[in-house]
Protein backbone atom coordinates (compact mmCIF):
# COMPACT_ATOMS: atom_id res chain seq x y z
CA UNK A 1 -11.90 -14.59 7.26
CA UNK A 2 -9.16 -12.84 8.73
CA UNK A 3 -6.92 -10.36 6.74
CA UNK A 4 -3.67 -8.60 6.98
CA UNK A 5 -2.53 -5.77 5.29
CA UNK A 6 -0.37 -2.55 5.61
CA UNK A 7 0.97 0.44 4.24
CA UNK A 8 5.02 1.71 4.60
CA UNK A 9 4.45 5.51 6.32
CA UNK A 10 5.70 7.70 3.60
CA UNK A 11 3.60 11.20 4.51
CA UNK A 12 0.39 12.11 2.60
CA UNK A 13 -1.43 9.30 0.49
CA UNK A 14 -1.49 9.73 -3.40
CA UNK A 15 -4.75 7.95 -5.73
CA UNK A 16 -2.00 5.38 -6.73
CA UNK A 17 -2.36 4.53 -2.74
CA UNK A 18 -6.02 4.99 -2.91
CA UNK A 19 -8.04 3.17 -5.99
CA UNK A 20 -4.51 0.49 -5.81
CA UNK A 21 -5.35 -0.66 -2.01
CA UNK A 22 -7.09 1.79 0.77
CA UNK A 23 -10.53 1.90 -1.43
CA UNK A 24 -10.49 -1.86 -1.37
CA UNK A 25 -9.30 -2.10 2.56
CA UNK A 26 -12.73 0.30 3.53
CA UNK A 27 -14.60 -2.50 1.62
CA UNK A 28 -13.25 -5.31 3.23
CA UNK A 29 -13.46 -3.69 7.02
CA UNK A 30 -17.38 -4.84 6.84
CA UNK A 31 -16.54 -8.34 5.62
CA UNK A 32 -14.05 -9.49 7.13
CA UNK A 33 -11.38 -9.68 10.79
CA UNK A 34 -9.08 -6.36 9.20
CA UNK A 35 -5.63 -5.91 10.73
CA UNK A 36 -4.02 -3.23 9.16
CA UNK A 37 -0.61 -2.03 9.76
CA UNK A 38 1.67 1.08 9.40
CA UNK A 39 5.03 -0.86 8.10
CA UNK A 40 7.28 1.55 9.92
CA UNK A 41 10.05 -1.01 10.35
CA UNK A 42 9.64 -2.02 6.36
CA UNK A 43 10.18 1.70 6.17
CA UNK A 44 13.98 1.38 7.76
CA UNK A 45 14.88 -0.30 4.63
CA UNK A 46 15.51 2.73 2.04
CA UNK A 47 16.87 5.64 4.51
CA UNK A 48 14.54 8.29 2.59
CA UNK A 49 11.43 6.25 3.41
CA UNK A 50 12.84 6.84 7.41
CA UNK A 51 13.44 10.41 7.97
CA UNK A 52 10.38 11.49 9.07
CA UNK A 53 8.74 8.10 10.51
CA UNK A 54 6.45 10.20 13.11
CA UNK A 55 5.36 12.92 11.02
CA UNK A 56 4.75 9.83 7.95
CA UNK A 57 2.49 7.95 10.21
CA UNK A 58 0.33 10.21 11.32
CA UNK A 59 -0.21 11.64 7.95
CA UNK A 60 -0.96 8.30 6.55
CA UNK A 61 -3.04 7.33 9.61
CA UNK A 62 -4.90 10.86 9.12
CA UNK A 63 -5.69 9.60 5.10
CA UNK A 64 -6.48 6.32 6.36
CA UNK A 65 -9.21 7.80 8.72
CA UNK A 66 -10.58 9.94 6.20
CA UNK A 67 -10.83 7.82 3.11
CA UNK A 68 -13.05 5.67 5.72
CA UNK A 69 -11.23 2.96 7.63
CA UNK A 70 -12.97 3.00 11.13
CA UNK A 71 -10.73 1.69 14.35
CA UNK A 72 -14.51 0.42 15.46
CA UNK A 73 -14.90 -2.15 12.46
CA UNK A 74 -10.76 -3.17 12.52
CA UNK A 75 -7.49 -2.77 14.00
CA UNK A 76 -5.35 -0.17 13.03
CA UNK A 77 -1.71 -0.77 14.61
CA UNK A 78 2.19 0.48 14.51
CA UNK A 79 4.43 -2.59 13.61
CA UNK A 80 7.38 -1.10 15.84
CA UNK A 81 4.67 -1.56 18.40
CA UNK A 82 4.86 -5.23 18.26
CA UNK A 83 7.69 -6.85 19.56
CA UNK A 84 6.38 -9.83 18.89
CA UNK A 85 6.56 -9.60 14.98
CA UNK A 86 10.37 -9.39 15.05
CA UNK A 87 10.65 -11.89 17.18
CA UNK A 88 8.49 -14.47 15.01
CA UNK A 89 10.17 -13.06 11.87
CA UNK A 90 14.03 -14.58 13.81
CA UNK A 91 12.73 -18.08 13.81
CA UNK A 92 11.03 -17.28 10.59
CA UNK A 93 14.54 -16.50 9.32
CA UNK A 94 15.87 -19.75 10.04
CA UNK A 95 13.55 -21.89 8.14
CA UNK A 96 14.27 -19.61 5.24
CA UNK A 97 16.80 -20.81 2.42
CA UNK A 98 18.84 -17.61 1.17
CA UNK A 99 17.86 -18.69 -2.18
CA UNK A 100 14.23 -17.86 -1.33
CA UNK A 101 14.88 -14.78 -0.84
CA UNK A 102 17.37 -14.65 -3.52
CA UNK A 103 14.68 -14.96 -6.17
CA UNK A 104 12.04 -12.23 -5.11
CA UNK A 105 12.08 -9.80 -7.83
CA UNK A 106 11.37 -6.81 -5.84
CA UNK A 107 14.57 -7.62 -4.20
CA UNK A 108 16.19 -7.99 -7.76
CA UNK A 109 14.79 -4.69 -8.82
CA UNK A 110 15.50 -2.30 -5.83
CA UNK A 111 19.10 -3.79 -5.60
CA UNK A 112 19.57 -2.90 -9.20
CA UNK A 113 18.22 0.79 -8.18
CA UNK A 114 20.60 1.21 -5.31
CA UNK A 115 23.78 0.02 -7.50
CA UNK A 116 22.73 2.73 -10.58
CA UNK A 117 24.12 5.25 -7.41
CA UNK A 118 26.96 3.44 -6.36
CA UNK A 119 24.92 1.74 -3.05
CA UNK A 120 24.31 -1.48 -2.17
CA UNK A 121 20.93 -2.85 -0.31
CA UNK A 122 21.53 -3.54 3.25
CA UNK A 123 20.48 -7.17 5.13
CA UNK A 124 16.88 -5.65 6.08
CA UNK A 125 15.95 -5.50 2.49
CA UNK A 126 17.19 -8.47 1.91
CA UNK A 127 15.47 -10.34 4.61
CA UNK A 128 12.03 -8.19 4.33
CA UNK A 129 9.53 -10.94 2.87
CA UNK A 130 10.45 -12.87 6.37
CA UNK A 131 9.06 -10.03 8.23
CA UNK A 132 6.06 -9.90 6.35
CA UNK A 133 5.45 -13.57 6.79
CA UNK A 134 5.72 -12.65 10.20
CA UNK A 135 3.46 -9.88 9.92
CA UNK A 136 0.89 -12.06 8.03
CA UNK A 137 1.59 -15.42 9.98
CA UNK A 138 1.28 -14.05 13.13
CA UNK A 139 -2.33 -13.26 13.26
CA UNK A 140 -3.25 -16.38 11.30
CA UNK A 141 -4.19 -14.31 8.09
CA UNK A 142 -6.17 -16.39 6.25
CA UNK A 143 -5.69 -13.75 3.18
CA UNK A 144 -3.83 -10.69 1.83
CA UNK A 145 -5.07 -7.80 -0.58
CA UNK A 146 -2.05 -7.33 -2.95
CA UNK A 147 -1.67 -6.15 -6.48
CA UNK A 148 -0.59 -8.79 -9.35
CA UNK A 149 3.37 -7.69 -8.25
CA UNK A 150 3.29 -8.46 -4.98
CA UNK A 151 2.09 -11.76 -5.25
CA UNK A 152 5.55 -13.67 -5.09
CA UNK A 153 5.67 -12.07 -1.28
CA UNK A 154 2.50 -13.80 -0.01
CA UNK A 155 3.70 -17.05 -1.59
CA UNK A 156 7.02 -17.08 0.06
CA UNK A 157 4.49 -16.82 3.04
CA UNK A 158 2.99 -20.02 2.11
CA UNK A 159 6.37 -21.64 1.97
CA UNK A 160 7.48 -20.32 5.67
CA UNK A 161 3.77 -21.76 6.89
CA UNK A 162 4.45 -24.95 5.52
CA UNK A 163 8.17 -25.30 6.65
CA UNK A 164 6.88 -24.30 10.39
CA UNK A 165 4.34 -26.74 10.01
CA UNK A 166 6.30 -29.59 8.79
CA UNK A 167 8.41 -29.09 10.84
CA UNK A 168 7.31 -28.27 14.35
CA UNK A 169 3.29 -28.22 14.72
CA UNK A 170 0.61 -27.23 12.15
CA UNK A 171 0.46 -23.88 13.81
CA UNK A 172 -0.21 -21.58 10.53
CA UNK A 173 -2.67 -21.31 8.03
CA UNK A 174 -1.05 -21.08 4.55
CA UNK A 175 -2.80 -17.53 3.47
CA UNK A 176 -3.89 -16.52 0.27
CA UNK A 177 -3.13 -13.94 -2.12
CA UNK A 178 -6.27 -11.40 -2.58
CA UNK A 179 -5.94 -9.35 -5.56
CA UNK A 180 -7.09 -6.02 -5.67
CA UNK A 181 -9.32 -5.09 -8.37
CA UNK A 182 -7.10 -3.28 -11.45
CA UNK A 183 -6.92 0.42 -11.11
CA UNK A 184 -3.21 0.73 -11.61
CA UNK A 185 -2.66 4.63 -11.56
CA UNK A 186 0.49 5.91 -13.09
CA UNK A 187 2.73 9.27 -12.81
CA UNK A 188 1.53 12.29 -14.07
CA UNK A 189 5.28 13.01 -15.24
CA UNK A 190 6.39 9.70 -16.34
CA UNK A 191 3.44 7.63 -17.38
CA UNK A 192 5.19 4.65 -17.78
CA UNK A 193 5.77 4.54 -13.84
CA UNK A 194 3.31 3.99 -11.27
CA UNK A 195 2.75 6.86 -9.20
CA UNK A 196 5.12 7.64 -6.88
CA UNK A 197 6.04 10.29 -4.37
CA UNK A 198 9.85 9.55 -5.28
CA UNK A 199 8.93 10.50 -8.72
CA UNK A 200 8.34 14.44 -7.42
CA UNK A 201 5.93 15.82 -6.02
CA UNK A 202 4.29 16.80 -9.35
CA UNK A 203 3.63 13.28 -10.21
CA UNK A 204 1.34 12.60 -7.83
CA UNK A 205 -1.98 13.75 -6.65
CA UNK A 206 -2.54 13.97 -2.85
CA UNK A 207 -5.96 12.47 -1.02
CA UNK A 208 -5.60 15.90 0.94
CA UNK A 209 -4.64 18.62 -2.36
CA UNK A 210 -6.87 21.64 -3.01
CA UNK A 211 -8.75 21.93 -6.21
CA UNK A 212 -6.13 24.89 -7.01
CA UNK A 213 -2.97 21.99 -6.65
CA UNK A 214 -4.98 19.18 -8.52
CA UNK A 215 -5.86 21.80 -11.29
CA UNK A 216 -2.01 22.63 -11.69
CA UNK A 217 -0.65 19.48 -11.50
CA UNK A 218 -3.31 17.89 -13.72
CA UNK A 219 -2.29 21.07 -16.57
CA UNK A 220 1.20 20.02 -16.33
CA UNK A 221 0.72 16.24 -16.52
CA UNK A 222 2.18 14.32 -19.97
CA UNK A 223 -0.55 13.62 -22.47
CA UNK A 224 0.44 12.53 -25.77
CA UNK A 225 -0.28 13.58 -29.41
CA UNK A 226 -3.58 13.00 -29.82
CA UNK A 227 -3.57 10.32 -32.78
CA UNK A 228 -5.52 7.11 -31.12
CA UNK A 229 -3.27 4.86 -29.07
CA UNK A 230 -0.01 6.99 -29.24
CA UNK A 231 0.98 7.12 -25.96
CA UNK A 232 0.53 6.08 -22.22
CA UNK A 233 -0.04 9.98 -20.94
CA UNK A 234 -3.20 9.80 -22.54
CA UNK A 235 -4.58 7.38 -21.46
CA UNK A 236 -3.55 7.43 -17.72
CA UNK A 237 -5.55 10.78 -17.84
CA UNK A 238 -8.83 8.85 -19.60
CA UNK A 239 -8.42 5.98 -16.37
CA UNK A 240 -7.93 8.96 -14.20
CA UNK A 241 -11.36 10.21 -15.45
CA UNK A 242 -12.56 6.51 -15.39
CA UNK A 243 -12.43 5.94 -11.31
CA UNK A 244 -13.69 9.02 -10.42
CA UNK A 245 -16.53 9.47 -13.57
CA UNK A 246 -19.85 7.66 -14.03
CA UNK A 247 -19.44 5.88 -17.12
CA UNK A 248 -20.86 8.24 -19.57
CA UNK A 249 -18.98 10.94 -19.04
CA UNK A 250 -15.78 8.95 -19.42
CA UNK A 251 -16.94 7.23 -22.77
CA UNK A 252 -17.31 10.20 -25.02
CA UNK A 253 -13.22 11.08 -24.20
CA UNK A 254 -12.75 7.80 -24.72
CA UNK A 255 -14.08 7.90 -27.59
CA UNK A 256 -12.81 10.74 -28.68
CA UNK A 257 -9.42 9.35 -28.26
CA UNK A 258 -9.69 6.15 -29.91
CA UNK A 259 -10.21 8.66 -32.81
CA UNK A 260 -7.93 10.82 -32.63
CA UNK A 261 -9.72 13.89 -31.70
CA UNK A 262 -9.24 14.33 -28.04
CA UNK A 263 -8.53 17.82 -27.32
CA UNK A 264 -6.27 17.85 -23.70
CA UNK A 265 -7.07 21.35 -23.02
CA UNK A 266 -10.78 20.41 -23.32
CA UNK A 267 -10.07 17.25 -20.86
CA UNK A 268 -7.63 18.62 -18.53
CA UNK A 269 -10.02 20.87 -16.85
CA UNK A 270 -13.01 18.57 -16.79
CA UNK A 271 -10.48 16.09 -15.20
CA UNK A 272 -9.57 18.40 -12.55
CA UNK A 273 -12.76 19.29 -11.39
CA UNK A 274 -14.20 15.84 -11.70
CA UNK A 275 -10.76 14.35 -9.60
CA UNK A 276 -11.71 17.46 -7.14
CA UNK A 277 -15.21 16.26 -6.38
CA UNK A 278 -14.43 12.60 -5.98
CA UNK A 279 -11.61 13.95 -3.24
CA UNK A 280 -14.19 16.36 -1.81
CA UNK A 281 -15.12 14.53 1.05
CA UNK A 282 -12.40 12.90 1.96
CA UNK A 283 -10.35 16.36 1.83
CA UNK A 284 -13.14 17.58 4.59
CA UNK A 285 -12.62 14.80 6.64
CA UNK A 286 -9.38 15.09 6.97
CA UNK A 287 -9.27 18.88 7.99
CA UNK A 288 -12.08 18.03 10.60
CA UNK A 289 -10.09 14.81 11.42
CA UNK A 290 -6.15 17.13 12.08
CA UNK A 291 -8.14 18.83 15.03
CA UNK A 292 -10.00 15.73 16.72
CA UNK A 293 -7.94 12.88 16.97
CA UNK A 294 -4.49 11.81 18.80
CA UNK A 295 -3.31 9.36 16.33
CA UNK A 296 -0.19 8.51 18.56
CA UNK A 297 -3.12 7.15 21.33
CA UNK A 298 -5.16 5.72 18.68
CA UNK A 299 -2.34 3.60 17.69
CA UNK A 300 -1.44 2.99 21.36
CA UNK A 301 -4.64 1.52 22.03
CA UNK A 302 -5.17 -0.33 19.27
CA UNK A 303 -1.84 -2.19 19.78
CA UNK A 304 -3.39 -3.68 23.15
CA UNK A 305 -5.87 -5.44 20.69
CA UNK A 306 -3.45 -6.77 18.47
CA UNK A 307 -0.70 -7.47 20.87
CA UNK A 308 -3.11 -10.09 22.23
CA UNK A 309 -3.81 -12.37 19.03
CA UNK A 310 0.21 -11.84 18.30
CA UNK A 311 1.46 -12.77 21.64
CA UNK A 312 -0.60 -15.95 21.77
CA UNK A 313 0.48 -16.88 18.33
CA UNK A 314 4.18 -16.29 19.36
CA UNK A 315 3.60 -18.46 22.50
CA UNK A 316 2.26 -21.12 19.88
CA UNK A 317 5.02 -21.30 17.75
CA UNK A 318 7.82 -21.26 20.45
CA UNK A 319 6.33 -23.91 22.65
CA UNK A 320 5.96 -25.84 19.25
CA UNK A 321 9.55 -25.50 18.73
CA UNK A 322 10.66 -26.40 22.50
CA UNK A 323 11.35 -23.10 23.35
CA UNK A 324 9.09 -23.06 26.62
């Protein structure tokens, strides 16, 4: 099975990032033909996502390393290394109806964002699940690891697969949504919100923080009341404990909660140091990782291995069409 999946470089990755995809890529790396991607060119899309697109990457690369994806056992690429992927995305673009894209709700949602502060989304937004396709498509992905919401964007895949195919040459192979096991991880300071780096940087707990930063930002994180099921602060903390607790331990809070009696400045604490140990070793890696490795040449060399699957695919498709 081959798989495709990537990551927009927004600097430092957050457990939202981590139990919601990267602990599920290191799983499938042994299992699977892993092409994972730093979505620097999905990043040009909202401006604040493209300030810092070096510094990003190699910060997310650096996390990606660390948390245990291994260059030997995948390929780890840049998408603005890849010519080829904007390329397939053009013809991509016209097989695809506008009222395709029309209907994604992501679109629906960020260009409701933009026009709360007087913006409007630009045509890259817009067209963005056609460069995914392209993304996906082009290295015959027979599946993608998504969450529940991102679903719609690997079907609109499907569709562009079978319109190529139809119409051209069966070239693509229609892929497959793979969802990620449930660990959705919400903001420390708005618990109805997944966590978020554009939330503040006190909603979110880095891969790379120091027990001393987890410990604050866990103290100043939104619980609830106490009374059993009275609010969502509560019990993002208790699935906080959850992922990174044996069982046990996380059943007596749980407990506890469900009647009422959970005391936060008993749990806070315990939280801390238990979301400090889980981190541990990925936090040494890291440090270790910042001194031994040239991500830029990492990245460089790994786009010679995927520039070969991609180019033949793209040489596929445009002899299919009558281009060559």
């Amino acid at each position: 099975m081959t798989i495709l999946s990537g990551m927009r470089p927004t600097g430092k990755l957050h457990l939202g990032h981590y139990f919601g995809a990267l602990k599920n890529w290191v799983e499938l790396q042994s299992k699977a033909t892993c092409y994972f991607m730093v979505a620097d060119y999905h990043a040009l899309t909202t401006p604040e996502s493209a300030r810092n697109l070096h510094a990003d990457t190699t910060d997310m690369v650096l996390d990606w390393l660390a948390a245990g994806i291994n260059p030997e056992k995948c390929v780890i690429f840049r998408q603005s290394d890849m010519p080829e992927h904007t390329e397939l995305a053009w013809i991509f673009e016209t097989l695809t109806p506008m009222g395709e894209l029309e209907r994604m709700v992501e679109y629906k949602e960020k260009a409701a964002q933009m026009a709360e502060h007087g913006e409007r989304p630009n045509a890259g937004l817009f067209a963005y699940p056609v460069l995914q396709a392209a993304d996906i498509l082009i290295y015959k992905a027979d599946a993608v690891p998504v969450g529940q919401d991102q679903a719609q964007h690997i079907e609109i895949s499907r569709t562009i697969a079978r319109k190529f195919n139809d119409t051209y040459k069966p070239i693509f192979p229609e892929p497959k949504e793979l969802l990620t096991p449930e660990a959705k991880v919400m903001s420390l300071t708005d618990p109805t919100k997944k966590m978020s780096k554009s939330l503040g940087e006190n909603n979110a707990i880095n891969l790379s923080d120091s027990p001393e930063t987890i410990a604050q930002k866990i103290q100043g994180a939104v619980s609830d009341t106490g009374q059993a099921g009275s609010g969502e602060g509560g019990r993002n903390l208790l699935e906080l404990l959850r992922l990174t607790t044996g069982p046990n331990f996380y059943e007596q809070f749980a407990q506890q909660y469900e009647r009422g009696t959970l005391q936060y400045a008993e749990l806070k604490p315990k939280l801390a140091e238990a979301i400090s140990v889980y981190l541990e070793p990925i936090r040494t890696r890291r440090a270790q990782l910042e001194h031994d490795v040239n991500v830029t040449v990492m990245l460089s060399h790994s786009a010679k291995q995927a520039r070969e699957v991609a180019a033949k695919t793209l040489h596929e498709a445009k002899e299919a069409i009558g281009l060559l």
